[in-house]
PDB file of N, CA and C in Angstrom:
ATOM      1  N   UNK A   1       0.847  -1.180   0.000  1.00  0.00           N
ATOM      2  CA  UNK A   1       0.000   0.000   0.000  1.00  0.00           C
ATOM      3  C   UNK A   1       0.888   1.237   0.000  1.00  0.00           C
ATOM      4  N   UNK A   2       0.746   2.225  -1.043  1.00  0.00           N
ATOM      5  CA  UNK A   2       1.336   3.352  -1.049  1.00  0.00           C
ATOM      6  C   UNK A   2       0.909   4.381  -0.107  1.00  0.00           C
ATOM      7  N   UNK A   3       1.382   5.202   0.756  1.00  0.00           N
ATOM      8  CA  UNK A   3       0.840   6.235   1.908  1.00  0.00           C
ATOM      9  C   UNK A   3       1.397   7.339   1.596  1.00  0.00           C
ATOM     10  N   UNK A   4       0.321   8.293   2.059  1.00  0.00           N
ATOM     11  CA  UNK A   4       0.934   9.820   2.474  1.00  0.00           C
ATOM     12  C   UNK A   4       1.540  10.132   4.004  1.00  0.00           C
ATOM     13  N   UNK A   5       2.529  10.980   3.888  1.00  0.00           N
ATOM     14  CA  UNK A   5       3.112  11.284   5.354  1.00  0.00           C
ATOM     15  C   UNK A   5       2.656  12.104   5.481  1.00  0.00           C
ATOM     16  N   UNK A   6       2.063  12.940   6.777  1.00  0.00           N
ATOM     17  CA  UNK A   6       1.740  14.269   7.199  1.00  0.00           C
ATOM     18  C   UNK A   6       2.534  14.812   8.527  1.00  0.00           C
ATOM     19  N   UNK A   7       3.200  15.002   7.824  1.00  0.00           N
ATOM     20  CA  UNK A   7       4.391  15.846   9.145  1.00  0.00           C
ATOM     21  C   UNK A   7       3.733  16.573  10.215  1.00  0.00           C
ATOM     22  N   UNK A   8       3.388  16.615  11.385  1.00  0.00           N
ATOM     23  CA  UNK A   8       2.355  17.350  12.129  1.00  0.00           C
ATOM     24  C   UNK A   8       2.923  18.207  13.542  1.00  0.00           C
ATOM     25  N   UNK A   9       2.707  19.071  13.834  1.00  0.00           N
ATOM     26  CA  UNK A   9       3.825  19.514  15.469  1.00  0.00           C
ATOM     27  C   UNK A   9       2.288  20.298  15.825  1.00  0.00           C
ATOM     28  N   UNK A  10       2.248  20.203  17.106  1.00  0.00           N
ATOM     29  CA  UNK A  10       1.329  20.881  18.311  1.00  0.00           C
ATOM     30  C   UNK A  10       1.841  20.985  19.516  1.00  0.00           C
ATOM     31  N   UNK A  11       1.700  22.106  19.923  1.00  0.00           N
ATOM     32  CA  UNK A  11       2.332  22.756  21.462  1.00  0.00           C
ATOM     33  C   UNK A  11       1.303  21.980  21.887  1.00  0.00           C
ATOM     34  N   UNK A  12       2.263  21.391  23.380  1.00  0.00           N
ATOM     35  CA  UNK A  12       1.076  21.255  24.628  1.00  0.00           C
ATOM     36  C   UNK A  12       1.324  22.155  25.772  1.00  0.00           C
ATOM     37  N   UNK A  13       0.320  22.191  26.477  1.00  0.00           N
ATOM     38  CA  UNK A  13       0.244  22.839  27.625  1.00  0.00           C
ATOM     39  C   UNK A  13       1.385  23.440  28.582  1.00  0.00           C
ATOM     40  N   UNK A  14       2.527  22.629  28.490  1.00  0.00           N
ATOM     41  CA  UNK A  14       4.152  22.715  29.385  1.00  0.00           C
ATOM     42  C   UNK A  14       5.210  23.640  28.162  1.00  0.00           C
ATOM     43  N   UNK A  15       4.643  24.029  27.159  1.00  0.00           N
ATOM     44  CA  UNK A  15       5.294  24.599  26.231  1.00  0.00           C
ATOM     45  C   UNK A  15       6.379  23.472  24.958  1.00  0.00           C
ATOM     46  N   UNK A  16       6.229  22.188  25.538  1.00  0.00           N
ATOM     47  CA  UNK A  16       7.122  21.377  24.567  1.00  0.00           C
ATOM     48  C   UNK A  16       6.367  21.258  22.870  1.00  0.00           C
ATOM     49  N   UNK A  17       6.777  20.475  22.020  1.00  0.00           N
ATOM     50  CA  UNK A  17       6.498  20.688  21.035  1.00  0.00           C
ATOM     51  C   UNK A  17       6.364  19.243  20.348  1.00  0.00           C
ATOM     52  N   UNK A  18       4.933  19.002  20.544  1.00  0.00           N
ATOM     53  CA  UNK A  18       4.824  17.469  20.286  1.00  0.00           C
ATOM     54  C   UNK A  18       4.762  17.590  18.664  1.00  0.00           C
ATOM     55  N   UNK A  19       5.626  16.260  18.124  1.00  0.00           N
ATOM     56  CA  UNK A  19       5.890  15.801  16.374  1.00  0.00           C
ATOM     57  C   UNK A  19       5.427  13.787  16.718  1.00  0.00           C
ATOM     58  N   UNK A  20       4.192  14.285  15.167  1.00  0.00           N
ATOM     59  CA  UNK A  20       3.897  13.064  15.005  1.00  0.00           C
ATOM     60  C   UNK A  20       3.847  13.261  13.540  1.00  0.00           C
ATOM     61  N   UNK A  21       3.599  11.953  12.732  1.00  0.00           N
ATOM     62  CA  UNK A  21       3.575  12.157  11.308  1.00  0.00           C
ATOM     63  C   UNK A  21       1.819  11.447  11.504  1.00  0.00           C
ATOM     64  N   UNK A  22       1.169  11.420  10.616  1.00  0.00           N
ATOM     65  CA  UNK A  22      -0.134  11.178  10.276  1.00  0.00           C
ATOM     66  C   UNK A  22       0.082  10.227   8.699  1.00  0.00           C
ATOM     67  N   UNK A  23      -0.371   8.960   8.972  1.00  0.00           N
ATOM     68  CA  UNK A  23      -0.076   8.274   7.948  1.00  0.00           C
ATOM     69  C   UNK A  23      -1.246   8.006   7.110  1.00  0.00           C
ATOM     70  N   UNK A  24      -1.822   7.842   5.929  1.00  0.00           N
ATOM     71  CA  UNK A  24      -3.250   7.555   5.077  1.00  0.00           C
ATOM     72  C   UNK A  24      -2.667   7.515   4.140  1.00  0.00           C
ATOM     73  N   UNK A  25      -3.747   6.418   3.664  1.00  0.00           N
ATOM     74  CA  UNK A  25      -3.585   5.517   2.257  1.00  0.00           C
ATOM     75  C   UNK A  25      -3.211   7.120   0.753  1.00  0.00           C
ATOM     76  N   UNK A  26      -2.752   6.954  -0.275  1.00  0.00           N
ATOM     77  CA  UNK A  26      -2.173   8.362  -0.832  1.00  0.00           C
ATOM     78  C   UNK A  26      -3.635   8.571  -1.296  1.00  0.00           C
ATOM     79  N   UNK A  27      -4.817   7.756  -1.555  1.00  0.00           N
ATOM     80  CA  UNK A  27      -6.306   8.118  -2.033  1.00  0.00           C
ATOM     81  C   UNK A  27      -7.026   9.493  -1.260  1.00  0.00           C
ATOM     82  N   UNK A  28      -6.421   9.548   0.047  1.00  0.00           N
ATOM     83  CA  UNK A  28      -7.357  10.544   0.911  1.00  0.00           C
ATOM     84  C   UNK A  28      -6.864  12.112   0.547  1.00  0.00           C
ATOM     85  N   UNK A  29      -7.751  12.519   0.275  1.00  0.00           N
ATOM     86  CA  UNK A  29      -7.020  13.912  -0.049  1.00  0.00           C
ATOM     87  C   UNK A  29      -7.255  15.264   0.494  1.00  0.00           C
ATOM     88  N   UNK A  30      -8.669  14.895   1.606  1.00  0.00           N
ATOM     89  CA  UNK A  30      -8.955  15.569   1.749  1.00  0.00           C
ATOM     90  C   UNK A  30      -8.575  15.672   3.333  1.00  0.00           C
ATOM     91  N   UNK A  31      -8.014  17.780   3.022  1.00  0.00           N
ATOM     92  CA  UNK A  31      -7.043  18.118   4.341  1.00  0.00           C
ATOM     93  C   UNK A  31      -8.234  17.966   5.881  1.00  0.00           C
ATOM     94  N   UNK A  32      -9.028  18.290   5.798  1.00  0.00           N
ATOM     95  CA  UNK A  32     -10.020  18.491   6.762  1.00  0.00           C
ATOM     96  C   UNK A  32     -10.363  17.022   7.400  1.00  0.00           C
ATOM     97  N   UNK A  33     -10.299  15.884   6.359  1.00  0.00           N
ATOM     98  CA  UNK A  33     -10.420  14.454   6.849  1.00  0.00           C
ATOM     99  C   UNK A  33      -8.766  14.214   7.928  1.00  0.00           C
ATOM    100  N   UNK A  34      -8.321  14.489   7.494  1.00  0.00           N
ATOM    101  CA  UNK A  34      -6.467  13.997   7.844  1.00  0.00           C
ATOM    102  C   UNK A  34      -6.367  15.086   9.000  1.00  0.00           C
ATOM    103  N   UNK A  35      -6.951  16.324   9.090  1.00  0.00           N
ATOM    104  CA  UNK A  35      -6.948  16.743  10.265  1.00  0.00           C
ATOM    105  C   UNK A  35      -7.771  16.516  11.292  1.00  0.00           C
ATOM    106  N   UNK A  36      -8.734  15.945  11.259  1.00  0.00           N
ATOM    107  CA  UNK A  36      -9.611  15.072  11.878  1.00  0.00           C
ATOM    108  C   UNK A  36      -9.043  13.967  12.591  1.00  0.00           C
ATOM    109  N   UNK A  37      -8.517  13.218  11.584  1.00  0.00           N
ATOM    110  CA  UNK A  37      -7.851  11.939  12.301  1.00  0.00           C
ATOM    111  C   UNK A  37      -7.060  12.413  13.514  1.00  0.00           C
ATOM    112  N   UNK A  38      -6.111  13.843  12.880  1.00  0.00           N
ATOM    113  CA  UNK A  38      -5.128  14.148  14.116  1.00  0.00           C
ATOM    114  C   UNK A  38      -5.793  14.717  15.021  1.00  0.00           C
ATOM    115  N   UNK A  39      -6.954  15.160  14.958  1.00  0.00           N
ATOM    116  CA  UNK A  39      -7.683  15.318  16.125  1.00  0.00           C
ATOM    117  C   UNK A  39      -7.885  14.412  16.679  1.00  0.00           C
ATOM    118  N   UNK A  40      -8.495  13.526  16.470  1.00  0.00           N
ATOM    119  CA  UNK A  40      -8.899  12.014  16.762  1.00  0.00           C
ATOM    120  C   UNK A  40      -8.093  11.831  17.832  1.00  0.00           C
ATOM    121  N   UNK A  41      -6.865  11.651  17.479  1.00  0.00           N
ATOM    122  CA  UNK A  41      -5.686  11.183  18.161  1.00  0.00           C
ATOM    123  C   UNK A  41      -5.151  12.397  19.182  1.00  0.00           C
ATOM    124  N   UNK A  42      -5.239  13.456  18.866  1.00  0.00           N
ATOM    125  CA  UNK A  42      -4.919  14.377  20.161  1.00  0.00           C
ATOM    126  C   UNK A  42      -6.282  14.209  20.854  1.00  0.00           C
ATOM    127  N   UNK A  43      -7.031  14.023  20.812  1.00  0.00           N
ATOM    128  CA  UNK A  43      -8.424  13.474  21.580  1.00  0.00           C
ATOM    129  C   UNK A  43      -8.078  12.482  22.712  1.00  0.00           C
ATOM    130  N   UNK A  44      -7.627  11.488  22.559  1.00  0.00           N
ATOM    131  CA  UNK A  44      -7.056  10.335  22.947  1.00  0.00           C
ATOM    132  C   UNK A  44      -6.121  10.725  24.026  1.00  0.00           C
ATOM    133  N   UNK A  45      -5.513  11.808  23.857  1.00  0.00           N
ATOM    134  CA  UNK A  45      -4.187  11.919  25.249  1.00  0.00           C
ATOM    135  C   UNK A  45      -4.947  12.526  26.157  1.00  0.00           C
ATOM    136  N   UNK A  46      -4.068  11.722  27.104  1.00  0.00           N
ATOM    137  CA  UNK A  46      -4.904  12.629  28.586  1.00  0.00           C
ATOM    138  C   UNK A  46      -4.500  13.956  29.011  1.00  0.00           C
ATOM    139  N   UNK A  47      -3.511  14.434  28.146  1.00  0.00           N
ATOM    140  CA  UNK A  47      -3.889  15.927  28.202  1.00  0.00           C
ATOM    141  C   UNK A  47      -4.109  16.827  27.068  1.00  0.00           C
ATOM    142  N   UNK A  48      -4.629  18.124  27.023  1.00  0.00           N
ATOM    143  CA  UNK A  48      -4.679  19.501  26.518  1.00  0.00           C
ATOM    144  C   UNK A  48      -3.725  19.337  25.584  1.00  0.00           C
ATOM    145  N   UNK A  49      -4.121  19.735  24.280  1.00  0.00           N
ATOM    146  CA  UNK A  49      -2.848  20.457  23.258  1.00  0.00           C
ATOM    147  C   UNK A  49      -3.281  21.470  22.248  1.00  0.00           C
ATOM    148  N   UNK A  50      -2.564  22.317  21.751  1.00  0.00           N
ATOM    149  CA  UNK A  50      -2.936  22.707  20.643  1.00  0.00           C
ATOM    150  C   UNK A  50      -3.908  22.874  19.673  1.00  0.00           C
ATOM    151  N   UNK A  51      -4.497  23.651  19.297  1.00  0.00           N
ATOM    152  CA  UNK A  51      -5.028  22.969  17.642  1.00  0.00           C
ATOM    153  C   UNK A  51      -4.328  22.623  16.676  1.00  0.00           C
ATOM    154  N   UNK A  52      -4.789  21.955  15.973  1.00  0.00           N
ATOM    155  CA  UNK A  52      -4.360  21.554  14.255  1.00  0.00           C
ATOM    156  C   UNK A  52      -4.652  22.098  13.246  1.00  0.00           C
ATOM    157  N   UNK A  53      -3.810  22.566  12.926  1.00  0.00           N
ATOM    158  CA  UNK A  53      -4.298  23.168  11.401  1.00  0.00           C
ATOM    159  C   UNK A  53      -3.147  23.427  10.344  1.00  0.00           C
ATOM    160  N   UNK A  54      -3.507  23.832   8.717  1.00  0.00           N
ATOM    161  CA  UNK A  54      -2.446  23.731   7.965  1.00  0.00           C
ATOM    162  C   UNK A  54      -0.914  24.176   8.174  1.00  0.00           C
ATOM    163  N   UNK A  55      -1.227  25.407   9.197  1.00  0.00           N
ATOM    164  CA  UNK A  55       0.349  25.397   9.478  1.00  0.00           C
ATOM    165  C   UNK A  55       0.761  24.252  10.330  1.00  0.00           C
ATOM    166  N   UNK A  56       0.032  23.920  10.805  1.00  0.00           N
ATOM    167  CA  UNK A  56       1.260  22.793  11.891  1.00  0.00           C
ATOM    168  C   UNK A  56       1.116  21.024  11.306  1.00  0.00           C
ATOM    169  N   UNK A  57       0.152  21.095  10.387  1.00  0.00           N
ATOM    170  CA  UNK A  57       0.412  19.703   9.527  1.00  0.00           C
ATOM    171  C   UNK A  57       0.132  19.833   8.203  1.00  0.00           C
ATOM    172  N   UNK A  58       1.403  19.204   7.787  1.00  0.00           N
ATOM    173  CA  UNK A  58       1.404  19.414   5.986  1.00  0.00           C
ATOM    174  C   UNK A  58       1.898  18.137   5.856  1.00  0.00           C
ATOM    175  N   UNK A  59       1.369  18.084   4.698  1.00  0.00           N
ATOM    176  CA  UNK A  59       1.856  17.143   3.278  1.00  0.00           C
ATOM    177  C   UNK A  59       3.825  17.125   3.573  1.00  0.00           C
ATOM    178  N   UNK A  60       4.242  15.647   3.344  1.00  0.00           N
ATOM    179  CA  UNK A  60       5.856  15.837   3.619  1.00  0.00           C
ATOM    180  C   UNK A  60       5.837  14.570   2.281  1.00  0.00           C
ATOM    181  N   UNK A  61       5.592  13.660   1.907  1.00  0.00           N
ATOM    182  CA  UNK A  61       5.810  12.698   1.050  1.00  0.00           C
ATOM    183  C   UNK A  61       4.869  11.294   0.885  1.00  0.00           C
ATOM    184  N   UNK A  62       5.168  10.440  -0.519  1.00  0.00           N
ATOM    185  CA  UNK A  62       4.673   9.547  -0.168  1.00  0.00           C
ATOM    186  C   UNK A  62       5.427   8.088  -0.165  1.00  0.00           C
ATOM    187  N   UNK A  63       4.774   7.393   0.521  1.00  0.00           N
ATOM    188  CA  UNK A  63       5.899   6.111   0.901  1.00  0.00           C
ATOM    189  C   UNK A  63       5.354   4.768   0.884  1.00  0.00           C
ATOM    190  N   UNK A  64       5.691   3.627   1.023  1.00  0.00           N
ATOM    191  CA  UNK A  64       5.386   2.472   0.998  1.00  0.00           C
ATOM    192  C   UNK A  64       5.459   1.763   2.438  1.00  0.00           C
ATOM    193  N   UNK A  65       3.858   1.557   2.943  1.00  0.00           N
ATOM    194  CA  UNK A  65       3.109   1.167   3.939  1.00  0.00           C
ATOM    195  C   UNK A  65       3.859  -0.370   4.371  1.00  0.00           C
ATOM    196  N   UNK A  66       4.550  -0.396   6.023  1.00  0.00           N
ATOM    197  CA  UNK A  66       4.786  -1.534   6.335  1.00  0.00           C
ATOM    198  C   UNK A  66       3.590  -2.338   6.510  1.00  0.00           C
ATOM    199  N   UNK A  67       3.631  -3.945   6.882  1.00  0.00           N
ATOM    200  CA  UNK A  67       1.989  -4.097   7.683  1.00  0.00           C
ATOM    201  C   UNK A  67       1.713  -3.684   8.571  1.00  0.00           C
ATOM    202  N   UNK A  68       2.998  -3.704   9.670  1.00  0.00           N
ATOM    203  CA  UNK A  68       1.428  -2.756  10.608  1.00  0.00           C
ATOM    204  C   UNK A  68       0.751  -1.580  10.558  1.00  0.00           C
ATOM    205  N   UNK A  69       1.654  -0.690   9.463  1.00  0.00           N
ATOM    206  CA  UNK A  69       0.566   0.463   9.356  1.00  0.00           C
ATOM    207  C   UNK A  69      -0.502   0.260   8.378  1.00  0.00           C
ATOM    208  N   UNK A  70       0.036  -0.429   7.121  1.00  0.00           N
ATOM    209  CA  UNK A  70      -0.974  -0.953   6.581  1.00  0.00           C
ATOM    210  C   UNK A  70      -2.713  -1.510   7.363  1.00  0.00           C
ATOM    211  N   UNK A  71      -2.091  -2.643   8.347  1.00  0.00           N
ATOM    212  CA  UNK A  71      -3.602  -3.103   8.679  1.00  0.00           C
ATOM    213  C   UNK A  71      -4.008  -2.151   9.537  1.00  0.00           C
ATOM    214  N   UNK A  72      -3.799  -1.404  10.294  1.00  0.00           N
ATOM    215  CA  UNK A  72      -4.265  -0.069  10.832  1.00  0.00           C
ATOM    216  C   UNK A  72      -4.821   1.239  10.241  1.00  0.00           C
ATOM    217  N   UNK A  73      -4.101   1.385   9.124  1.00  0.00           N
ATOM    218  CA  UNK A  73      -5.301   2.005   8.151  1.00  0.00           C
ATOM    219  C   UNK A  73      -6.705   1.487   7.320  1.00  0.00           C
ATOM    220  N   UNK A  74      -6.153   0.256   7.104  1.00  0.00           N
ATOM    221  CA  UNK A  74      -7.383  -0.562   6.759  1.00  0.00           C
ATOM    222  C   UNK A  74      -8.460  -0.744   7.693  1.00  0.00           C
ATOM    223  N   UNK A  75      -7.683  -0.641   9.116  1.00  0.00           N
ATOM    224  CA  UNK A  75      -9.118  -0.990  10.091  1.00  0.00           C
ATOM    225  C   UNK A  75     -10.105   0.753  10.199  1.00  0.00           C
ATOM    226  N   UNK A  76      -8.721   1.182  10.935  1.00  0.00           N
ATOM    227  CA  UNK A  76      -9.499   2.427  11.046  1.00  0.00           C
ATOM    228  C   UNK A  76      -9.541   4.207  10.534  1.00  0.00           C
ATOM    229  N   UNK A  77      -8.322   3.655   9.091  1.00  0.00           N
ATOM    230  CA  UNK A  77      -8.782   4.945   8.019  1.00  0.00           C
ATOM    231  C   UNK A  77      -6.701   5.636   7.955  1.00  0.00           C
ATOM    232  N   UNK A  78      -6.173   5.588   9.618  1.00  0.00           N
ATOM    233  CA  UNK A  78      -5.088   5.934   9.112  1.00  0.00           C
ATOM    234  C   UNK A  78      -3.980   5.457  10.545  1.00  0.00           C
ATOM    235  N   UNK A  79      -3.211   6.017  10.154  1.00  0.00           N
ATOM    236  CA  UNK A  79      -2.288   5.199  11.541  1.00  0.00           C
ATOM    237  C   UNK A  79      -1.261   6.914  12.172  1.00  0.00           C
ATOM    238  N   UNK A  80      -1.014   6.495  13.102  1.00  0.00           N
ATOM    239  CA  UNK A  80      -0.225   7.482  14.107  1.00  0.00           C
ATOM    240  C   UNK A  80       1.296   7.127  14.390  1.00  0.00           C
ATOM    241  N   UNK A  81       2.194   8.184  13.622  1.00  0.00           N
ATOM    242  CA  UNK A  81       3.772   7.409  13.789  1.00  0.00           C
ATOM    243  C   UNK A  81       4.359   8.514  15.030  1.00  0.00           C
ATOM    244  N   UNK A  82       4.199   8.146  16.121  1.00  0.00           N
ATOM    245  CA  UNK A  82       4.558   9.397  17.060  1.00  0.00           C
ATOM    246  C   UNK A  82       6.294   9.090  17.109  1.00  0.00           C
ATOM    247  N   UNK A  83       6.657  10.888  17.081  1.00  0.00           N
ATOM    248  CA  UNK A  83       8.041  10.786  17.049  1.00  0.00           C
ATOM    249  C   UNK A  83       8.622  11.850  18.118  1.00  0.00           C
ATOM    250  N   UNK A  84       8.296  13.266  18.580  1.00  0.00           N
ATOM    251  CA  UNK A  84       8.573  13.236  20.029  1.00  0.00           C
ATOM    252  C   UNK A  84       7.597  14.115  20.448  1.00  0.00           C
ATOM    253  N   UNK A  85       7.850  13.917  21.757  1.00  0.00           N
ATOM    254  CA  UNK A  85       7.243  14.982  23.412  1.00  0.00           C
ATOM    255  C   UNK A  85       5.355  14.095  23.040  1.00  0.00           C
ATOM    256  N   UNK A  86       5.497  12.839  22.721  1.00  0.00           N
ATOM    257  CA  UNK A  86       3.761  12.200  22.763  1.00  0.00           C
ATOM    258  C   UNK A  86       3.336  11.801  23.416  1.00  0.00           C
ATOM    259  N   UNK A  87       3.875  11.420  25.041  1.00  0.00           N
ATOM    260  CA  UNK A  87       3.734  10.538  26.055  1.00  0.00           C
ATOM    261  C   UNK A  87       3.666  11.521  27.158  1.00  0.00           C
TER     262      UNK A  87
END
């Protein structure tokens, strides 16, 4: 499965600067869906962050889906590659 990366950064609450990428199949195109998801997922932490929006997640490339992100987009639309300050 071919994917889009979405490079994404949101301040939280302590001033650090959380980076995750946002992964979906390259079909989805639409920005408002893909910022959703990253809502989705800042939903999910037990604390406060930021909003999302085009400045803080863009389009970075597209790439070739391992399985586990693969079956994780298949289940539920896209997958979460957290890379720092997410915990």
């Amino acid at each position: 499965m071919k994917i889009a990366v979405w490079d994404t950064y949101v301040e939280r609450p302590n001033g650090t600067r959380m980076h995750f990428d946002i992964l979906v199949s390259e079909e989805i195109l639409d920005e408002n869906r893909i910022y959703g998801f990253g809502k989705q997922y800042l939903d999910s932490k037990p604390f406060k962050t930021g909003a999302l929006d085009s400045k803080k997640c863009n389009f970075c490339h597209f790439e070739n889906a391992t399985l586990e992100v693969e079956k994780a987009i298949l289940q539920k639309g896209f997958y979460i590659l957290e890379m720092e300050n997410c915990s």
